[in-house]
PDB file of N, CA and C in Angstrom:
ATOM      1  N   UNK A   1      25.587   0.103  23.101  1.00  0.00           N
ATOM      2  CA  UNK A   1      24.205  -0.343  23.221  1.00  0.00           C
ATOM      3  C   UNK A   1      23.315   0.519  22.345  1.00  0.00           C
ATOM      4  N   UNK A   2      22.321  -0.317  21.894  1.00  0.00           N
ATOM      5  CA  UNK A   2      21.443   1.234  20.715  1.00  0.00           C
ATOM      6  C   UNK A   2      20.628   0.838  21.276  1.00  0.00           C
ATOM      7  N   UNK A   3      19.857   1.162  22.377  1.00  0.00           N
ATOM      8  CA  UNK A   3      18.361   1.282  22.833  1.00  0.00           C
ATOM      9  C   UNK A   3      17.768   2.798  23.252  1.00  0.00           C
ATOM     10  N   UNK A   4      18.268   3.405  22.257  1.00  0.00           N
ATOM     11  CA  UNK A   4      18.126   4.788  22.111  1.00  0.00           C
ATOM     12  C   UNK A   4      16.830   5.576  22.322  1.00  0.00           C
ATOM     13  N   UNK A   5      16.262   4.341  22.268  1.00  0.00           N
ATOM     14  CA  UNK A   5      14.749   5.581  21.849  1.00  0.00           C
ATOM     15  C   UNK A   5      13.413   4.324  22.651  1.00  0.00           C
ATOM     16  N   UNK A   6      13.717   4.151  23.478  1.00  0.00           N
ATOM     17  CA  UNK A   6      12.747   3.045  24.092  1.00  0.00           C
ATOM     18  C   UNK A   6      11.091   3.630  24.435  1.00  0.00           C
ATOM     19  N   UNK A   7      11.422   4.926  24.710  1.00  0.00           N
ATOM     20  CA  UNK A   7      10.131   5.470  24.946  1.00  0.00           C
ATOM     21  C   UNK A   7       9.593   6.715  23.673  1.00  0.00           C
ATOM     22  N   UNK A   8       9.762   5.735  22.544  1.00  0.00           N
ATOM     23  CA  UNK A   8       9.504   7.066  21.091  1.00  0.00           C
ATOM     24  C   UNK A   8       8.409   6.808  20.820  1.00  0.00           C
ATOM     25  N   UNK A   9       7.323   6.797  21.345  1.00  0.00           N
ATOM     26  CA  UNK A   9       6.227   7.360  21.099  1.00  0.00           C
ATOM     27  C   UNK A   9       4.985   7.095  22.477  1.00  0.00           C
ATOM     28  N   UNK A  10       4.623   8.284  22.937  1.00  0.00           N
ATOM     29  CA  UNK A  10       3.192   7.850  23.643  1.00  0.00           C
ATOM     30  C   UNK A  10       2.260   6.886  23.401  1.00  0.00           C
ATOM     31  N   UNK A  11       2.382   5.465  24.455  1.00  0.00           N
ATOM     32  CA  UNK A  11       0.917   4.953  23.717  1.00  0.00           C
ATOM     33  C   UNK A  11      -0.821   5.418  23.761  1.00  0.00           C
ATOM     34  N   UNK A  12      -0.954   7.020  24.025  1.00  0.00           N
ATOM     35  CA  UNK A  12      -2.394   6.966  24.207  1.00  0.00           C
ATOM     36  C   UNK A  12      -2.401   7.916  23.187  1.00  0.00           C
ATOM     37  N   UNK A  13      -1.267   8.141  21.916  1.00  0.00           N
ATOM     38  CA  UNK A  13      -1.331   8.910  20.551  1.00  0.00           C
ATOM     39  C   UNK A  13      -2.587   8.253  19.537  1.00  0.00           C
ATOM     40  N   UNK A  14      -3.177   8.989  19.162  1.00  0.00           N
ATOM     41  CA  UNK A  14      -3.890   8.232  17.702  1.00  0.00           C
ATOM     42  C   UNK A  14      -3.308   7.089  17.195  1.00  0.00           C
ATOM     43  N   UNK A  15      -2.373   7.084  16.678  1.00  0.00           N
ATOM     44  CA  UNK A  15      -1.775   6.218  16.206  1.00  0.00           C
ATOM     45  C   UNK A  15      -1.311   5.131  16.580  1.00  0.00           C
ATOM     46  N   UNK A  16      -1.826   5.179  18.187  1.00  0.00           N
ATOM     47  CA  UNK A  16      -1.454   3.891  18.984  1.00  0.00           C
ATOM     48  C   UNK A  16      -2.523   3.053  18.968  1.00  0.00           C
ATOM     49  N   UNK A  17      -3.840   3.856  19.509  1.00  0.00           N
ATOM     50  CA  UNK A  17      -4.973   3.601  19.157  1.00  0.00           C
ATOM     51  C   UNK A  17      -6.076   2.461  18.105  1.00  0.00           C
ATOM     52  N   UNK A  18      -6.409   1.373  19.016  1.00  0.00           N
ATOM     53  CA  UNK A  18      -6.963   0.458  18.210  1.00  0.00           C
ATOM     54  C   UNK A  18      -8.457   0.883  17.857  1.00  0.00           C
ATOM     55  N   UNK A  19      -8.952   0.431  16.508  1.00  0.00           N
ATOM     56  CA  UNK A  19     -10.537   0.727  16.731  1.00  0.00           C
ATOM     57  C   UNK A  19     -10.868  -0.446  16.464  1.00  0.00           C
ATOM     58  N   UNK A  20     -12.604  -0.452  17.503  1.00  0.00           N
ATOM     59  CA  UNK A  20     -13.333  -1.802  17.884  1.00  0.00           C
ATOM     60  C   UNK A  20     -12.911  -2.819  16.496  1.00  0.00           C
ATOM     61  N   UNK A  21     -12.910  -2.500  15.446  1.00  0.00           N
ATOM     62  CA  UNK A  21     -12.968  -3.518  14.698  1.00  0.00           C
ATOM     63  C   UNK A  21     -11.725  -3.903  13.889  1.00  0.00           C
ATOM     64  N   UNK A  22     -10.627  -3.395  14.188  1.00  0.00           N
ATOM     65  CA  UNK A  22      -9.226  -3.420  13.557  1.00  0.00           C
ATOM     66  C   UNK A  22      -8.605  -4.725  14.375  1.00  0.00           C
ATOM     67  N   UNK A  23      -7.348  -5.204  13.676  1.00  0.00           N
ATOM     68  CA  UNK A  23      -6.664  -6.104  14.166  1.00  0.00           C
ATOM     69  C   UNK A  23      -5.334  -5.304  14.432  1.00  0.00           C
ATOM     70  N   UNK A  24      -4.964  -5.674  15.557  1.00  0.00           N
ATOM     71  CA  UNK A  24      -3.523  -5.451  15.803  1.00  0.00           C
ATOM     72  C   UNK A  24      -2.768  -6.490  16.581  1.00  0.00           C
ATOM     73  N   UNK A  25      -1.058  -6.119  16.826  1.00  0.00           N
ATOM     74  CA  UNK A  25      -0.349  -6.506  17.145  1.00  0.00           C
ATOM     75  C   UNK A  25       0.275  -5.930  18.040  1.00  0.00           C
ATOM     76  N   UNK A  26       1.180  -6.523  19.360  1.00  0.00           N
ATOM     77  CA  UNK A  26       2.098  -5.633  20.168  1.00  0.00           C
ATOM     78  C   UNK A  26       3.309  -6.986  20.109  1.00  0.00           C
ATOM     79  N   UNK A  27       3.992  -5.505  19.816  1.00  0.00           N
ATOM     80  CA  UNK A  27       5.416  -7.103  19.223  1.00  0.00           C
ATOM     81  C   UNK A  27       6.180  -5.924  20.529  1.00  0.00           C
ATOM     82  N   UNK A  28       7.272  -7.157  21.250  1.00  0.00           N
ATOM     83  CA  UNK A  28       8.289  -6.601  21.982  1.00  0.00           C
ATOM     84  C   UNK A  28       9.216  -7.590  21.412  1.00  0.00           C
ATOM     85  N   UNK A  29      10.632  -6.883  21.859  1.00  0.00           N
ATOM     86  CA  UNK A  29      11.832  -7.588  21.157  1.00  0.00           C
ATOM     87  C   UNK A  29      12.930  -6.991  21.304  1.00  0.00           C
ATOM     88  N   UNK A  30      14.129  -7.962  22.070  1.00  0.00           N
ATOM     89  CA  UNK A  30      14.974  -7.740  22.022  1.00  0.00           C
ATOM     90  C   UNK A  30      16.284  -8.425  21.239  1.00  0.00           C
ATOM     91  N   UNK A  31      16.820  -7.263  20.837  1.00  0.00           N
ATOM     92  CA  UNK A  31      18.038  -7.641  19.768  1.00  0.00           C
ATOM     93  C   UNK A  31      19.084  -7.719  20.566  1.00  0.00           C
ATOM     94  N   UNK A  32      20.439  -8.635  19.890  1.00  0.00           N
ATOM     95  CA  UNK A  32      21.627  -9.026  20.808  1.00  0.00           C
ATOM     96  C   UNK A  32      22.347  -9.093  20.198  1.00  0.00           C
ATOM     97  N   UNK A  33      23.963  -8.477  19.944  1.00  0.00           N
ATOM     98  CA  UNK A  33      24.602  -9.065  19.089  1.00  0.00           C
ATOM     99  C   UNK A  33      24.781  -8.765  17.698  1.00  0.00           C
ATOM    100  N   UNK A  34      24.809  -8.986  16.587  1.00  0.00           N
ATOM    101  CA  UNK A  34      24.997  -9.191  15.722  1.00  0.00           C
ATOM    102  C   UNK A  34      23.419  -8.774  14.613  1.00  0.00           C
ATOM    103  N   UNK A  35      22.303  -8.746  15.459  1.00  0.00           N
ATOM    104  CA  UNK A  35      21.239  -8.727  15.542  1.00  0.00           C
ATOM    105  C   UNK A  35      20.904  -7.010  15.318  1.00  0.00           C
ATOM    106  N   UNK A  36      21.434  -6.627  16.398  1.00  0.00           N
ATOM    107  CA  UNK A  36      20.951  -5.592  16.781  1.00  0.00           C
ATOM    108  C   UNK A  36      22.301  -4.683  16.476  1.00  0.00           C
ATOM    109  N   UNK A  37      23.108  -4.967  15.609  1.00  0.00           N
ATOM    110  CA  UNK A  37      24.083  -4.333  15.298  1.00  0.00           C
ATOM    111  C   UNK A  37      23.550  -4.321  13.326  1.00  0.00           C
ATOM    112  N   UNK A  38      22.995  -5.370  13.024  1.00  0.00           N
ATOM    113  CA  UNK A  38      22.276  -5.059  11.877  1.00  0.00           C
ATOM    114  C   UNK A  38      21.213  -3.998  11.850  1.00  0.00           C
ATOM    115  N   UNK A  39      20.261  -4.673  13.058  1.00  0.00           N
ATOM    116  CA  UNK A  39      19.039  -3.237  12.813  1.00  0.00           C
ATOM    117  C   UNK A  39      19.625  -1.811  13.095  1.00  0.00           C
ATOM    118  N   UNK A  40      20.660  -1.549  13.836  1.00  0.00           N
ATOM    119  CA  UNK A  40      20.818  -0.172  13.601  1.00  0.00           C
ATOM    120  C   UNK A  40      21.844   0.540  12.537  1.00  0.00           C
ATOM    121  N   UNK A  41      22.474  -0.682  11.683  1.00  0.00           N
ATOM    122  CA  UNK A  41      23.089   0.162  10.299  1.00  0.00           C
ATOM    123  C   UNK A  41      21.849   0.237   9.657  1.00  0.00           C
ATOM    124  N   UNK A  42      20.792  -0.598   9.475  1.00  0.00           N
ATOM    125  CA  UNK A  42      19.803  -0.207   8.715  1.00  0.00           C
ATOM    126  C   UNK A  42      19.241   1.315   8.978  1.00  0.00           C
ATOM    127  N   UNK A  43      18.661   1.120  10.165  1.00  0.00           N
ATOM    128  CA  UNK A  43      17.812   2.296  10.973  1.00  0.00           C
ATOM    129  C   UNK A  43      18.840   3.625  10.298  1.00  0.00           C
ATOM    130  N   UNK A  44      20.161   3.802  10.764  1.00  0.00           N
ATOM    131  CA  UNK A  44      20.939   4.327  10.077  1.00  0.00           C
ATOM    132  C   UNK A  44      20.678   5.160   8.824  1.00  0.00           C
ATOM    133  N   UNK A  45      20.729   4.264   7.944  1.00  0.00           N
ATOM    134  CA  UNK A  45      20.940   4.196   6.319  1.00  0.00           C
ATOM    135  C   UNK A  45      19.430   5.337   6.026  1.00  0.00           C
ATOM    136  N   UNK A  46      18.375   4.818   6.432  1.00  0.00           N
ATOM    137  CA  UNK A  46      17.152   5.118   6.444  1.00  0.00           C
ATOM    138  C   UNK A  46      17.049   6.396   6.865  1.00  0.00           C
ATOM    139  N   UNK A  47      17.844   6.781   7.780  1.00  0.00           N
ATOM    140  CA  UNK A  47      17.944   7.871   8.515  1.00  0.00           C
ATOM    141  C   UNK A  47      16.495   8.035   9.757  1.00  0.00           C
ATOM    142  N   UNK A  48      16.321   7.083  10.284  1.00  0.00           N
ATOM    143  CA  UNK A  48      14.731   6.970  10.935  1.00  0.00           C
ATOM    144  C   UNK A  48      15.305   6.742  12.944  1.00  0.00           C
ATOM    145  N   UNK A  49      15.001   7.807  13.241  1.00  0.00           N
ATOM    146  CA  UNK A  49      15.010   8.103  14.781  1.00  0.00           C
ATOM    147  C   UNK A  49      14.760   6.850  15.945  1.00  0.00           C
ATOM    148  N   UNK A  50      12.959   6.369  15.049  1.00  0.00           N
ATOM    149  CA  UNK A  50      12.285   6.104  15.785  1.00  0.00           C
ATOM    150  C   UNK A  50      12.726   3.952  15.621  1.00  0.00           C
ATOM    151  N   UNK A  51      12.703   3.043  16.632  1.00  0.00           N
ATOM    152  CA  UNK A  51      12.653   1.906  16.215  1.00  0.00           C
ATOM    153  C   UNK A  51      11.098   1.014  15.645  1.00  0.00           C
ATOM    154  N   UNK A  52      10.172   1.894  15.969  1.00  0.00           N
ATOM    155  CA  UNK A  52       9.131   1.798  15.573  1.00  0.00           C
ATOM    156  C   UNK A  52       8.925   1.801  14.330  1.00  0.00           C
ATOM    157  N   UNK A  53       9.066   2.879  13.868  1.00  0.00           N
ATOM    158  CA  UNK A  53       8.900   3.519  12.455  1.00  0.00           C
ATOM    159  C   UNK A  53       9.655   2.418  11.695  1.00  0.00           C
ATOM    160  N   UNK A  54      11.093   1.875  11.685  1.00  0.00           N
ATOM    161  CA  UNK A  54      11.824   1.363  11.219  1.00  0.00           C
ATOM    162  C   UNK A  54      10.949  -0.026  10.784  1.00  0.00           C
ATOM    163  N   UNK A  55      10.723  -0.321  11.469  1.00  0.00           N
ATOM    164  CA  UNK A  55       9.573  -1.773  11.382  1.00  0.00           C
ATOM    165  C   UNK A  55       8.664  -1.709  11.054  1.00  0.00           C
ATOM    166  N   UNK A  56       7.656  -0.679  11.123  1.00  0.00           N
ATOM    167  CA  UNK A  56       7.040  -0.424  10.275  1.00  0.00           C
ATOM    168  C   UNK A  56       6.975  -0.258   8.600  1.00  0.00           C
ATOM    169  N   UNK A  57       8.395   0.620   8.512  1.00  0.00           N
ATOM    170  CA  UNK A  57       9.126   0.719   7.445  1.00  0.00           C
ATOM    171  C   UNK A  57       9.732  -0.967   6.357  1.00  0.00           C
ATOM    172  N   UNK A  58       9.617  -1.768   7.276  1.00  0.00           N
ATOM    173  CA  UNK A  58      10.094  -3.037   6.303  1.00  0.00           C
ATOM    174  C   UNK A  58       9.305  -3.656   6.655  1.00  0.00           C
ATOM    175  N   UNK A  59       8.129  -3.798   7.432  1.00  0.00           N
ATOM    176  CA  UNK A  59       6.862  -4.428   7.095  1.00  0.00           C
ATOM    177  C   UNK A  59       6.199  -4.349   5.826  1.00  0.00           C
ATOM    178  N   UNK A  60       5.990  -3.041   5.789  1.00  0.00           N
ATOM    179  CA  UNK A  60       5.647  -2.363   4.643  1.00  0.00           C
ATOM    180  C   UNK A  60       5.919  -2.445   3.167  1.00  0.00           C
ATOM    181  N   UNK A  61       7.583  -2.748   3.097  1.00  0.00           N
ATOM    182  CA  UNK A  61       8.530  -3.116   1.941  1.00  0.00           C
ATOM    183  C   UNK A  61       8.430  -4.542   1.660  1.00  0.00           C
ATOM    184  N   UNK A  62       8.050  -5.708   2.669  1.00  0.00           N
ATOM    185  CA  UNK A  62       8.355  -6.588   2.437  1.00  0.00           C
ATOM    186  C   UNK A  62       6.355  -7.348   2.124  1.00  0.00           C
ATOM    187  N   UNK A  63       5.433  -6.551   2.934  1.00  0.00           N
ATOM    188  CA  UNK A  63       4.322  -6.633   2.613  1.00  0.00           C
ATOM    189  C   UNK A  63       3.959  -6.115   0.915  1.00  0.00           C
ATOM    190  N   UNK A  64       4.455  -5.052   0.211  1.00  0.00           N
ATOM    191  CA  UNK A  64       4.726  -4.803  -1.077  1.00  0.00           C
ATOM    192  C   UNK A  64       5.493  -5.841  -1.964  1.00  0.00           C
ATOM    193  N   UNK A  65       6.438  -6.223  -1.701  1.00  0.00           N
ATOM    194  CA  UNK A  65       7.434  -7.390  -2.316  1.00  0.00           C
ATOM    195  C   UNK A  65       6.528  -8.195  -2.047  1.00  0.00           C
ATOM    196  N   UNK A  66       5.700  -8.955  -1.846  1.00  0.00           N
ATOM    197  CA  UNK A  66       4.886  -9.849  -1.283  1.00  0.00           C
ATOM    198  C   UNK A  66       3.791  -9.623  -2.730  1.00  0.00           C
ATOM    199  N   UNK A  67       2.997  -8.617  -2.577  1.00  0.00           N
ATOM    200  CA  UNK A  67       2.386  -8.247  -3.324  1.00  0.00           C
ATOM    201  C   UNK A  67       2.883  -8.269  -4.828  1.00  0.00           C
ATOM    202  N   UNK A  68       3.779  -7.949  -5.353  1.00  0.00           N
ATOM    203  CA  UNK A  68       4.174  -7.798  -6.573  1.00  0.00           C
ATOM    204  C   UNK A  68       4.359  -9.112  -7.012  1.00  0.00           C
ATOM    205  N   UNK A  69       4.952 -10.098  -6.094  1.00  0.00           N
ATOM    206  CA  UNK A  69       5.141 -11.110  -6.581  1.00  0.00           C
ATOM    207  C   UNK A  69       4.628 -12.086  -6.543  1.00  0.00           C
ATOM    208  N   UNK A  70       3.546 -12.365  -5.433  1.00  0.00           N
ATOM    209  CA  UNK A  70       2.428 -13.455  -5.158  1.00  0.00           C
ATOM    210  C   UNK A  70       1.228 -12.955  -5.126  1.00  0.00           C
ATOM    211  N   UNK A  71       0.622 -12.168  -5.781  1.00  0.00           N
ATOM    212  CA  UNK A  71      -0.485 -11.105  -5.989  1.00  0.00           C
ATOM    213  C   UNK A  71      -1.475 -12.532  -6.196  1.00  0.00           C
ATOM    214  N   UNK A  72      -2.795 -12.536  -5.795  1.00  0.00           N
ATOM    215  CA  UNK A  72      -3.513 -11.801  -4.606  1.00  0.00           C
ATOM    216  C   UNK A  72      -2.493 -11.847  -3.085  1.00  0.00           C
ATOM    217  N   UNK A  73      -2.358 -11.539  -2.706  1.00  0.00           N
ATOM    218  CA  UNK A  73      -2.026 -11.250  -1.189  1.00  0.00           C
ATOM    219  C   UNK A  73      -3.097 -12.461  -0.196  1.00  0.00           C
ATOM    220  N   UNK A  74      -2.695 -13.400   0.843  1.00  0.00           N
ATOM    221  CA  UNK A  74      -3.888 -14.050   1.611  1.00  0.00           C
ATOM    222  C   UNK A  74      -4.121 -13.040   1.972  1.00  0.00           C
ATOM    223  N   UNK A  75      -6.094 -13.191   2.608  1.00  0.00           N
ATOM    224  CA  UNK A  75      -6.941 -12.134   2.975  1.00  0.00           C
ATOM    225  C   UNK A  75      -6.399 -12.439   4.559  1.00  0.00           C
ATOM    226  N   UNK A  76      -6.514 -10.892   5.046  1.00  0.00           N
ATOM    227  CA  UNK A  76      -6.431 -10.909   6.381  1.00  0.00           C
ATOM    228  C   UNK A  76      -7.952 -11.411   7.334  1.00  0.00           C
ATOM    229  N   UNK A  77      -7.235 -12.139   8.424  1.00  0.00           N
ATOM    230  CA  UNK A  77      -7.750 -12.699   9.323  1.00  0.00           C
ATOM    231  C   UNK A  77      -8.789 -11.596   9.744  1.00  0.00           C
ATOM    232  N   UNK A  78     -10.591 -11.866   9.728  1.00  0.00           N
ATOM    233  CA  UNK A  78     -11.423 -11.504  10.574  1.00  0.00           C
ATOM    234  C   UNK A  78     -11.401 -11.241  11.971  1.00  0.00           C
ATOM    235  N   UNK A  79     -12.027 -10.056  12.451  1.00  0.00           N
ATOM    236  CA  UNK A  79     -11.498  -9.797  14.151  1.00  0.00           C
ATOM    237  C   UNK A  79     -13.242  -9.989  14.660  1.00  0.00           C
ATOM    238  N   UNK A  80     -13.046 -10.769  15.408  1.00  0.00           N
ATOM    239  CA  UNK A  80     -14.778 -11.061  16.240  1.00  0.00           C
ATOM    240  C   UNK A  80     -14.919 -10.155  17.474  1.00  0.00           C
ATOM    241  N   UNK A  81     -15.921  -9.898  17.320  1.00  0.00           N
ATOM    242  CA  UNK A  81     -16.094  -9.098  18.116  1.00  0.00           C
ATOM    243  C   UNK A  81     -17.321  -9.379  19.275  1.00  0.00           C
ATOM    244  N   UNK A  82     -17.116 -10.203  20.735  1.00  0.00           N
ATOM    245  CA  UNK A  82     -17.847 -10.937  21.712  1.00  0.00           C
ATOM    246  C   UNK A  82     -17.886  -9.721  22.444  1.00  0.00           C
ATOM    247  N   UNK A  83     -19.375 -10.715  23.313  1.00  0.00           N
ATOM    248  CA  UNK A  83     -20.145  -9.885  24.324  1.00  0.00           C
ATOM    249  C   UNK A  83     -20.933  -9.148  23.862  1.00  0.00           C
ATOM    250  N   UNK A  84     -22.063  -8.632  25.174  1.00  0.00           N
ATOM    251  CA  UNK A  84     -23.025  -8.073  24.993  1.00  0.00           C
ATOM    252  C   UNK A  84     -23.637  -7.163  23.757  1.00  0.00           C
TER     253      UNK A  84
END
């Protein structure tokens, strides 16, 4: 089983931390199989502890590949901000 690191990072770190006007995401996910026998030769290779980081890590690569090759990039979605 590689669910090694389920609790790798505090969520009340900076870095967890949304501000009023940022967009975010909370992705959960479980791998099975064949799945999750890929993400951890990757994680592996990378040498990266965290499963966080890792995804972060090919967000990142594939948000760049994105860029190089379909440059402009679509603009990210506006965050509204309701109430008083």
């Amino acid at each position: 089983m590689f669910l090694d690191d389920l609790s790798a990072m505090p969520l009340d770190t900076p870095e967890t931390q949304v501000k009023p006007d940022e967009i975010s995401y909370k992705i959960g996910i479980v791998l099975i199989g064949e799945m999750a026998k890929k993400f951890y030769v990757i994680k592996q290779k990378y040498g990266l502890q965290s499963n966080t980081d890792l995804l972060r890590l090919l967000i990142s690569q594939k948000f760049e590949e994105f860029q190089l090759r379909d440059s402009p990039i679509i603009s990210f979605p506006q965050k509204t901000i309701t109430g008083p």
